[in-house]
Protein backbone atom coordinates (compact mmCIF):
# COMPACT_ATOMS: atom_id res chain seq x y z
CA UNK A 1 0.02 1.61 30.09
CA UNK A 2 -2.84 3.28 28.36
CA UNK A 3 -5.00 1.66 25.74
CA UNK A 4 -4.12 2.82 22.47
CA UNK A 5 -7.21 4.84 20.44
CA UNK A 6 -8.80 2.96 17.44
CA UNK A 7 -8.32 6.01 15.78
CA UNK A 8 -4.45 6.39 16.39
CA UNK A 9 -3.95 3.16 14.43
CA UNK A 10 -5.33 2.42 10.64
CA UNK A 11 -4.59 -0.81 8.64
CA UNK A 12 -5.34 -1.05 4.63
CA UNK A 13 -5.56 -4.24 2.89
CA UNK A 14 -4.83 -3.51 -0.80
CA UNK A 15 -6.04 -6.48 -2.93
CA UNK A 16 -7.20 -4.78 -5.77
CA UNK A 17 -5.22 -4.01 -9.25
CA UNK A 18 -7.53 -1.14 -9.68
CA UNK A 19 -5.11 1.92 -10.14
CA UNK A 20 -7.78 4.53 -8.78
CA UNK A 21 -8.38 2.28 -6.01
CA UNK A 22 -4.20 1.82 -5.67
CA UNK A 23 -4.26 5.82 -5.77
CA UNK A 24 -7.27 6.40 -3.13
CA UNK A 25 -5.92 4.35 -0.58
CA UNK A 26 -2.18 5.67 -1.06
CA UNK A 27 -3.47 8.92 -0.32
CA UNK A 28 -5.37 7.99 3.02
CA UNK A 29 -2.72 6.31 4.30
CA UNK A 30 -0.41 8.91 3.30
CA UNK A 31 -2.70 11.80 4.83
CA UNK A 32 -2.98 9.65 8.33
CA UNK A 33 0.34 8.66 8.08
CA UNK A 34 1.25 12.54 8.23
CA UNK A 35 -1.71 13.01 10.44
CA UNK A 36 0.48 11.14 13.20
CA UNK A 37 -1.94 8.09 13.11
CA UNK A 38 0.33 4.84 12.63
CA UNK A 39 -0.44 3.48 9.56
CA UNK A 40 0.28 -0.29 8.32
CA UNK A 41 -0.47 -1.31 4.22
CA UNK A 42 -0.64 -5.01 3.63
CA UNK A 43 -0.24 -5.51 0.01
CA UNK A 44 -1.77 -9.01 -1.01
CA UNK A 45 -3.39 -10.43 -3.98
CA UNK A 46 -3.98 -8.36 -7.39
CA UNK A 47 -2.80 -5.25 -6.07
CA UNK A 48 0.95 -7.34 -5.64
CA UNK A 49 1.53 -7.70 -9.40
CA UNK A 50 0.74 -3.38 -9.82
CA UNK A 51 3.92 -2.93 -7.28
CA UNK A 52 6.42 -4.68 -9.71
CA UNK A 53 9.30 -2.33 -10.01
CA UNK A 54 9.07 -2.61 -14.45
CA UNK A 55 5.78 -2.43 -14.63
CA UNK A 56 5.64 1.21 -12.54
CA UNK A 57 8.67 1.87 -14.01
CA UNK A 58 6.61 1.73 -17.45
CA UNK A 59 3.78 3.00 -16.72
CA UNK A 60 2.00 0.20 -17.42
CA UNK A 61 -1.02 -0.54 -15.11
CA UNK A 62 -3.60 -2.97 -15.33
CA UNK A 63 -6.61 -1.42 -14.61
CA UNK A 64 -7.24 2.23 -15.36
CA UNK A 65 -10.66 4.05 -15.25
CA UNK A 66 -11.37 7.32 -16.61
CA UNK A 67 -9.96 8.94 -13.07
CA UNK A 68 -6.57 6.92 -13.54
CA UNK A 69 -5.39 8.50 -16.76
CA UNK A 70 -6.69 12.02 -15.79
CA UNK A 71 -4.22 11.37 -12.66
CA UNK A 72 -1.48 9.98 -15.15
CA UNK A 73 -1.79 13.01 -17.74
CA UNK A 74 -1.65 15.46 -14.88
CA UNK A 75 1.73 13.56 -13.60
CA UNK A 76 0.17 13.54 -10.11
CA UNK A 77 2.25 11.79 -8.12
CA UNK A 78 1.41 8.11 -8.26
CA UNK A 79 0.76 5.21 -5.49
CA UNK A 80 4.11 4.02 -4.59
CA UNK A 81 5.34 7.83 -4.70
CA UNK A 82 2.25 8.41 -2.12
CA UNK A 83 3.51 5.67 0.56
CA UNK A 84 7.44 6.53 0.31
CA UNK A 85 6.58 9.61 1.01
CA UNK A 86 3.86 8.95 3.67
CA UNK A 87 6.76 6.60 5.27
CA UNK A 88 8.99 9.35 5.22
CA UNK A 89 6.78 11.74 6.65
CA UNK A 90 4.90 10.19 9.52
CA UNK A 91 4.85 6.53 10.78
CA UNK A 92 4.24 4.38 8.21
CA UNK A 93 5.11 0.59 7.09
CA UNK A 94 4.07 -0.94 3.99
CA UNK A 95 3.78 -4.89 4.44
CA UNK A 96 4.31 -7.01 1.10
CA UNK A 97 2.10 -10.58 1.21
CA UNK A 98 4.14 -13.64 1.08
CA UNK A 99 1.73 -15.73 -0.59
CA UNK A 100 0.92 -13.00 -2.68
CA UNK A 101 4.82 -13.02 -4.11
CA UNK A 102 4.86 -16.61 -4.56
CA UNK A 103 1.68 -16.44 -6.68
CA UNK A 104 3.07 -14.05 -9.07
CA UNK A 105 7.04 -15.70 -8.79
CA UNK A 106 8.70 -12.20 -7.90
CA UNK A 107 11.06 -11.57 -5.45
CA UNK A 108 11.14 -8.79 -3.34
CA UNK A 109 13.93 -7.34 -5.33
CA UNK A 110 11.76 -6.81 -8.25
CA UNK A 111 9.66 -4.78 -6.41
CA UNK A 112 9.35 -1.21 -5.88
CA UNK A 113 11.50 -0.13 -2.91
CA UNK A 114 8.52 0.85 -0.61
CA UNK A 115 8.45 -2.57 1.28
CA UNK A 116 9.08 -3.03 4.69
CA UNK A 117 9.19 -6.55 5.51
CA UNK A 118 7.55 -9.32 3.38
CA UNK A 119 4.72 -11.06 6.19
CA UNK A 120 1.92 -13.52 6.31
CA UNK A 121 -1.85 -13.42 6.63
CA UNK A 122 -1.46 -13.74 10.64
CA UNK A 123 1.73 -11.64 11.17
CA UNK A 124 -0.23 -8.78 9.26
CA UNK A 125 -3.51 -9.36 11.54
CA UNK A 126 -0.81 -9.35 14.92
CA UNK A 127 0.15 -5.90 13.39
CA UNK A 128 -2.91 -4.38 12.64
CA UNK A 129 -4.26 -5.58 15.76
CA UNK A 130 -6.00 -2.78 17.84
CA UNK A 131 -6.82 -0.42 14.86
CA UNK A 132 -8.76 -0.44 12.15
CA UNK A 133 -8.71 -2.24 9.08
CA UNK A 134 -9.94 -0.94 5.79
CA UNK A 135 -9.84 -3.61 2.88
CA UNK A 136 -9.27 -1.99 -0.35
């Protein structure tokens, strides 16, 4: 069996609520995703509450520079549009933190539909395992 490359596998931590920082990395994984890398998005801490299907739903973000609402007036397409469409596209799964759901009390139904599975610290690590990891 041959060893896969570092570079045919990419892993992005999003912890941050930052919405240029949500954008930026939704993008790269998008572009690799479509590249034919695999791609896996663990979405943990601050970054959980900005995937709440109401709040994107709204429009309401919680932290948006001076890029963010140039991307917003220009109707570029937004975070969670970039990784459905990087999942449909290429190979791509998008990882929601358990602990991250409990801390904010949502279920995964109140989420945006982009999920995957909902996995652990250690399952994430067992799935990113053999790639890189970019924490975001």
């Amino acid at each position: 069996m041959e060893e896969e490359s570092v570079m045919d596998k990419i892993s992005l931590v999003l912890a941050s609520d930052e919405f240029e920082k949500l954008q930026a990395a939704s993008m790269m994984a998008s572009v690799a995703s479509v590249s034919g890398m695999e791609v896996n998005v663990f979405v943990t801490m601050s970054a959980m509450a900005c995937f709440v299907r109401e709040r994107v739903e709204r429009k309401d973000f919680l932290n948006v520079g001076e890029v963010g609402r140039k991307v917003l007036e220009k109707k570029a397409p937004l975070y969670v549009d970039l990784l459905s469409q990087g999942k449909m596209m290429g190979t791509m799964k998008v990882f929601a933190c358990s602990l991250a759901l409990d801390l904010i009390d949502k279920p995964l139904s109140e989420m945006v539909p982009v999920f995957d599975d909902v996995v652990g610290v250690a399952t994430f690590l067992g799935i990113a395992e053999g790639g890189q990891v970019l924490f975001i």
